[in-house]
C-alpha atoms as a PDB file:
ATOM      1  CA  UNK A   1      97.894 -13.607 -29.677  1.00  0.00           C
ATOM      2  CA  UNK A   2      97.215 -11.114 -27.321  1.00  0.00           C
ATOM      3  CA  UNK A   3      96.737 -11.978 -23.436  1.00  0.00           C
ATOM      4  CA  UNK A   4      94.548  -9.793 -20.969  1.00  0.00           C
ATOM      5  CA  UNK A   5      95.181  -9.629 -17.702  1.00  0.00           C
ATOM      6  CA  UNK A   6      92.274  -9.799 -15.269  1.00  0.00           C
ATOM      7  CA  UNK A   7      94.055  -7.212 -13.076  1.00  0.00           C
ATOM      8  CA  UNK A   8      94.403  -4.513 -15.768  1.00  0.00           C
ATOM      9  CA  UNK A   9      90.254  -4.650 -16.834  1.00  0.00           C
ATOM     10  CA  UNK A  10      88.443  -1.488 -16.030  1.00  0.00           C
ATOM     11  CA  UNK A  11      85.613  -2.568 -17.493  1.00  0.00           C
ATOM     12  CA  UNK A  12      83.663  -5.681 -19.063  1.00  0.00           C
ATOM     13  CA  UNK A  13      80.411  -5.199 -21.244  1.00  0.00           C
ATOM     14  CA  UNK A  14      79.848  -2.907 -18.476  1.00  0.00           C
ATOM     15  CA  UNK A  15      76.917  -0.222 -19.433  1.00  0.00           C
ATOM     16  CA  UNK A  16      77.041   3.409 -20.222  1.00  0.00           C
ATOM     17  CA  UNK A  17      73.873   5.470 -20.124  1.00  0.00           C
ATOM     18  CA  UNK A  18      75.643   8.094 -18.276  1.00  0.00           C
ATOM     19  CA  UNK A  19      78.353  10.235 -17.462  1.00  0.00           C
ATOM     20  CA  UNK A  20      80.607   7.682 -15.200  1.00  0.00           C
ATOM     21  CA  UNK A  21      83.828   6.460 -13.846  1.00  0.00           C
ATOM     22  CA  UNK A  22      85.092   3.132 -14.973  1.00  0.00           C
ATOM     23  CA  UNK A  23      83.943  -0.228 -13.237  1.00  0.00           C
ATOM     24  CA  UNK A  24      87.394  -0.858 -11.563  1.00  0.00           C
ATOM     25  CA  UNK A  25      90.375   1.795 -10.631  1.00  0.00           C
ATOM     26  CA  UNK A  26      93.552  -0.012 -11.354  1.00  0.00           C
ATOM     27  CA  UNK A  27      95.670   0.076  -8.087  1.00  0.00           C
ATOM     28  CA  UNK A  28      99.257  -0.102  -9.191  1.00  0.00           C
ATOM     29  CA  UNK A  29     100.294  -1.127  -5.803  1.00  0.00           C
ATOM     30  CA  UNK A  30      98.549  -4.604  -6.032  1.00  0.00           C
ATOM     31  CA  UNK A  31      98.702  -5.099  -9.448  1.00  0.00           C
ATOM     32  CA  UNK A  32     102.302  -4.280  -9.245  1.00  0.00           C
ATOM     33  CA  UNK A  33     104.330  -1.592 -11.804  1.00  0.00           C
ATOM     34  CA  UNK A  34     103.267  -1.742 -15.092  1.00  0.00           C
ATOM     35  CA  UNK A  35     106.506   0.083 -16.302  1.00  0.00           C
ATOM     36  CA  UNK A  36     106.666   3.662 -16.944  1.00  0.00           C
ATOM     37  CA  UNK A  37     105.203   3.471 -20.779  1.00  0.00           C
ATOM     38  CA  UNK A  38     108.689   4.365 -22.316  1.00  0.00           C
ATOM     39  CA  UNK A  39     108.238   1.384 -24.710  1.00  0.00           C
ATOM     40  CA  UNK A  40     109.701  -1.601 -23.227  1.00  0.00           C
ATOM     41  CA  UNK A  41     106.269  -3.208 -22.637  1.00  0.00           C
ATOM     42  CA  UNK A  42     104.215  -1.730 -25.162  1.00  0.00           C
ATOM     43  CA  UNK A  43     101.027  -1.273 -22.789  1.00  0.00           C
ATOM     44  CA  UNK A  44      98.178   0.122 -24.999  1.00  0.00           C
ATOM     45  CA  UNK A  45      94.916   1.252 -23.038  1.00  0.00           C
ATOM     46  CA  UNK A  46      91.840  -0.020 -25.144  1.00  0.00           C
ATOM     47  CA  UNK A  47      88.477   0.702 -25.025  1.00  0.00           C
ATOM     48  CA  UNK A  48      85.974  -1.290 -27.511  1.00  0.00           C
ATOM     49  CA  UNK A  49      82.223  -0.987 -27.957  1.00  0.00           C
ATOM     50  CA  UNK A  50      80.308  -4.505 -26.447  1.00  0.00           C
ATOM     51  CA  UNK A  51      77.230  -3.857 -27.086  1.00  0.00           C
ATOM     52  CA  UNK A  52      76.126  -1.198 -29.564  1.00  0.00           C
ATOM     53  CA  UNK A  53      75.402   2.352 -27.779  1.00  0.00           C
ATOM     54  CA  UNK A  54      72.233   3.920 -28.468  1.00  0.00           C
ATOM     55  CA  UNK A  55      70.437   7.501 -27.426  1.00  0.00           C
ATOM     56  CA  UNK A  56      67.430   9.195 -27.763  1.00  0.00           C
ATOM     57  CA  UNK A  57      69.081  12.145 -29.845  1.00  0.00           C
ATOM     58  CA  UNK A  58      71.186  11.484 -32.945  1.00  0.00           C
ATOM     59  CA  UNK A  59      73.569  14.723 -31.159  1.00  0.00           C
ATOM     60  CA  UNK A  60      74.826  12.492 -28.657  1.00  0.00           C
ATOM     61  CA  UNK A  61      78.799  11.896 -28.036  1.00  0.00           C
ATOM     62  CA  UNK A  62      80.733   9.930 -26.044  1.00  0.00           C
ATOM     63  CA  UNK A  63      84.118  10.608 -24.628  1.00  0.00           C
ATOM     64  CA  UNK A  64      86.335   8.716 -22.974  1.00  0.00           C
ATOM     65  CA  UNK A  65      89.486   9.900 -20.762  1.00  0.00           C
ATOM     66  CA  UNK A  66      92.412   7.843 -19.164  1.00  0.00           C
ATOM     67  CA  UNK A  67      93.090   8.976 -15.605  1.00  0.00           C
ATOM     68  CA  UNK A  68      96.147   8.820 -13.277  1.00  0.00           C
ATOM     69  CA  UNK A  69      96.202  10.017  -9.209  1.00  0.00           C
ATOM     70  CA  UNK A  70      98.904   9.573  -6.934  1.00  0.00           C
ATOM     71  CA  UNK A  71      96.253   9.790  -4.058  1.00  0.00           C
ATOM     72  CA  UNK A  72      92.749   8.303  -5.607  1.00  0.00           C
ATOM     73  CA  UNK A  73      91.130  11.765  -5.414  1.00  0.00           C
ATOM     74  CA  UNK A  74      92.621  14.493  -7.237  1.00  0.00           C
ATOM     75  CA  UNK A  75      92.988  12.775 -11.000  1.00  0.00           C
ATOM     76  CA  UNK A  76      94.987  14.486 -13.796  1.00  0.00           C
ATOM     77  CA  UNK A  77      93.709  13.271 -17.833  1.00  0.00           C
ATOM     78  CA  UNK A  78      96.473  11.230 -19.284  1.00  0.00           C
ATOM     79  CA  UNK A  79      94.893  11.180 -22.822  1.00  0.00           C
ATOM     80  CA  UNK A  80      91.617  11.492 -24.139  1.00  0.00           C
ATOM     81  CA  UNK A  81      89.372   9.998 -27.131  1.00  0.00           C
ATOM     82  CA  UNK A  82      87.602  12.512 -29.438  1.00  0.00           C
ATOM     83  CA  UNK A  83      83.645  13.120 -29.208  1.00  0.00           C
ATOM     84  CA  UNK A  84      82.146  10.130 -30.666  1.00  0.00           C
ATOM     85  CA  UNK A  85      78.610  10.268 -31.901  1.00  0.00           C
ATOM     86  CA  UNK A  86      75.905   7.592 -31.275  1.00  0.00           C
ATOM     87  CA  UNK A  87      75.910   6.136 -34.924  1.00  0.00           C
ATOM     88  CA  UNK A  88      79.640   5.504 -34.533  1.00  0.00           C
ATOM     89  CA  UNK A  89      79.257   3.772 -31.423  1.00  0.00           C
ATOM     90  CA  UNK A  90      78.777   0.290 -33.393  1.00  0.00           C
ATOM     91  CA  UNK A  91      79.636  -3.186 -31.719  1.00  0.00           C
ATOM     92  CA  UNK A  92      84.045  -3.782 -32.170  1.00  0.00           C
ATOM     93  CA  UNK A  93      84.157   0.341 -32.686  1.00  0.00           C
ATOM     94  CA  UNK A  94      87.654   1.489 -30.365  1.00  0.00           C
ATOM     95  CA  UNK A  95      86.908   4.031 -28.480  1.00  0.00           C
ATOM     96  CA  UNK A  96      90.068   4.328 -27.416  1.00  0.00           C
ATOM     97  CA  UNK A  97      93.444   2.652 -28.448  1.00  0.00           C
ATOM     98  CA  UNK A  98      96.423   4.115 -27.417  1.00  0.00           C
ATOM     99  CA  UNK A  99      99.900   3.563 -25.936  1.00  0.00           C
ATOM    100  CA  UNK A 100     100.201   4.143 -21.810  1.00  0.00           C
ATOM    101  CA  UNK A 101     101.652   7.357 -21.415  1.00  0.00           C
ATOM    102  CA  UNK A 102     104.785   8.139 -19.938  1.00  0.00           C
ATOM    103  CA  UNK A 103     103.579   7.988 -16.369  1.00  0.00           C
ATOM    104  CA  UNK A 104     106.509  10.411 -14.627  1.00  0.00           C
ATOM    105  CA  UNK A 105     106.209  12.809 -17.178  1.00  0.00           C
ATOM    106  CA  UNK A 106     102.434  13.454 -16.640  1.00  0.00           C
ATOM    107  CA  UNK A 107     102.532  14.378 -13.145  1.00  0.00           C
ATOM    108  CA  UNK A 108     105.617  15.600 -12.513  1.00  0.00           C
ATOM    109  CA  UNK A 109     108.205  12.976 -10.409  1.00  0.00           C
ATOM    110  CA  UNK A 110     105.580  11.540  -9.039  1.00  0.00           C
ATOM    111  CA  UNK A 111     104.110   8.164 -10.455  1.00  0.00           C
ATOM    112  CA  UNK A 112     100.584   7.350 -10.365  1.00  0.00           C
ATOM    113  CA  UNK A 113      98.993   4.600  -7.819  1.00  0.00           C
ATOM    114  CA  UNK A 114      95.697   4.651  -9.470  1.00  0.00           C
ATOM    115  CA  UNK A 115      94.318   4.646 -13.394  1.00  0.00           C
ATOM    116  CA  UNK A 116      90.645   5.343 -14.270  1.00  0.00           C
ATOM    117  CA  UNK A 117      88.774   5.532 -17.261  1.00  0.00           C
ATOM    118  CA  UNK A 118      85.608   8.477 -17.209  1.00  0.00           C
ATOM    119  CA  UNK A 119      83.098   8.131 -20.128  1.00  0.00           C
ATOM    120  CA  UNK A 120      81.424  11.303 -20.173  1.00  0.00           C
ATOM    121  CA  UNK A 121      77.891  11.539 -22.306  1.00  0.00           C
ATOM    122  CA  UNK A 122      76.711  14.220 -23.903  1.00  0.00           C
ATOM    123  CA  UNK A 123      73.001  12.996 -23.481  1.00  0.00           C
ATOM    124  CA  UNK A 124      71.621   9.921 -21.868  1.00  0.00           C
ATOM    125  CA  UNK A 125      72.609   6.589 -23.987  1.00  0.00           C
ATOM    126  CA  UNK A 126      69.571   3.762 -23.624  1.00  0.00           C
ATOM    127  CA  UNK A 127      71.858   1.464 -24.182  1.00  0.00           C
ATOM    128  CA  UNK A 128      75.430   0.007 -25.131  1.00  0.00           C
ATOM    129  CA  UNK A 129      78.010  -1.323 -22.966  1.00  0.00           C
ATOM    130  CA  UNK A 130      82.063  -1.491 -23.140  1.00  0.00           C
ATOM    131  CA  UNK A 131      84.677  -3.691 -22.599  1.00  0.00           C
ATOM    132  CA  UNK A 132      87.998  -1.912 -21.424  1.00  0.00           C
ATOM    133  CA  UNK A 133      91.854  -2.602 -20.180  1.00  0.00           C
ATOM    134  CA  UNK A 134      95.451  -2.311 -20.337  1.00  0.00           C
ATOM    135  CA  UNK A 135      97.319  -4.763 -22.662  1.00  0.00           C
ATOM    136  CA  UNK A 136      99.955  -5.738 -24.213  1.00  0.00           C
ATOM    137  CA  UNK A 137     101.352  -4.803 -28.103  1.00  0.00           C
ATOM    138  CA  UNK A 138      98.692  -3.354 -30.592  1.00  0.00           C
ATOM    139  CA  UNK A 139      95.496  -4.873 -30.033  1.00  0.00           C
ATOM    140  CA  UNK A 140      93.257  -5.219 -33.423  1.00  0.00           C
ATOM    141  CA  UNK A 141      90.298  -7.425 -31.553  1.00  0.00           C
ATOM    142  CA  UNK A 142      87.019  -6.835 -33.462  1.00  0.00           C
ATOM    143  CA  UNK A 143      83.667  -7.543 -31.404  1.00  0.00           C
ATOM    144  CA  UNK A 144      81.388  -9.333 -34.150  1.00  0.00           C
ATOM    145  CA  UNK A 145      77.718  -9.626 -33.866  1.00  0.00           C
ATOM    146  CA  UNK A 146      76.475 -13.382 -32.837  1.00  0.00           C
ATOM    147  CA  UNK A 147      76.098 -15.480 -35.422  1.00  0.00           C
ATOM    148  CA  UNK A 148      78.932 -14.334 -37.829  1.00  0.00           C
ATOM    149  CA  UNK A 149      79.917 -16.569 -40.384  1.00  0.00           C
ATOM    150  CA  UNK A 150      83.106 -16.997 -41.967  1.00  0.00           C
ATOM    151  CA  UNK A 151      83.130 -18.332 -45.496  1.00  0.00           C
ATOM    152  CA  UNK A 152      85.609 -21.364 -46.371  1.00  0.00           C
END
């Protein structure tokens, strides 16, 4: 069972039409150090689909990059997701599920204060929303549609 952290959310069925910043910037001085992603905590970034994304063009990608700063306005991309096109952008898709990069290696010495998320659209989505954070171990959540049934 995996355990989310209200702290660590940068987003929560939040809605992406277009190119934007996350919800919430994760300040690492309040929400205290999340450890410097060399494995002992296993922090995974993951961004999930809420609500199915959809555009006026079938062309249209999505991208999503993890963001660090030292000073909340000059950000350097941590990692980034691949271009993902509208019919992939399905309820419980992952945008983005990896492990938190090794923060002192990214910008030098120097540790990161703040994390960011930017989704950046290739065209404008009508709608879709996601749900995104910083958790612990391999998360394998699956957003179903309402009214799913499981068969006994």
């Amino acid at each position: 069972m995996a355990f989310i952290d209200n702290n660590l959310i940068f987003d929560t069925a939040n809605a992406i039409t277009t190119t934007r910043d996350s919800t919430n910037v994760i300040d690492l001085t309040v929400q205290e150090d999340i450890g410097d992603g060399s494995g002992q905590a296993d922090l995974e970034i993951i961004v999930q689909v809420a609500t199915t994304m959809t555009a006026t063009t079938t062309t249209a990608t999505l991208t999503c990059a993890f963001e660090g700063s030292t000073n909340s306005t000059t950000y350097t991309i941590f990692a980034q997701s691949d271009a993902i096109s509208t019919a992939s952008l399905t309820q419980g898709t992952q945008i983005l599920n990896i492990k938190v990069p090794m923060r002192r290696l990214v910008i030098g010495d120097a540790k990161p204060r703040y994390l960011k998320l930017v989704y950046t659209c290739s065209a404008t989505f009508g709608a879709g929303a996601v749900t995104a954070w910083i958790g612990g171990d391999r998360q394998t959540n699956t957003g179903y549609p309402s009214g799913f049934t499981v068969l006994n």
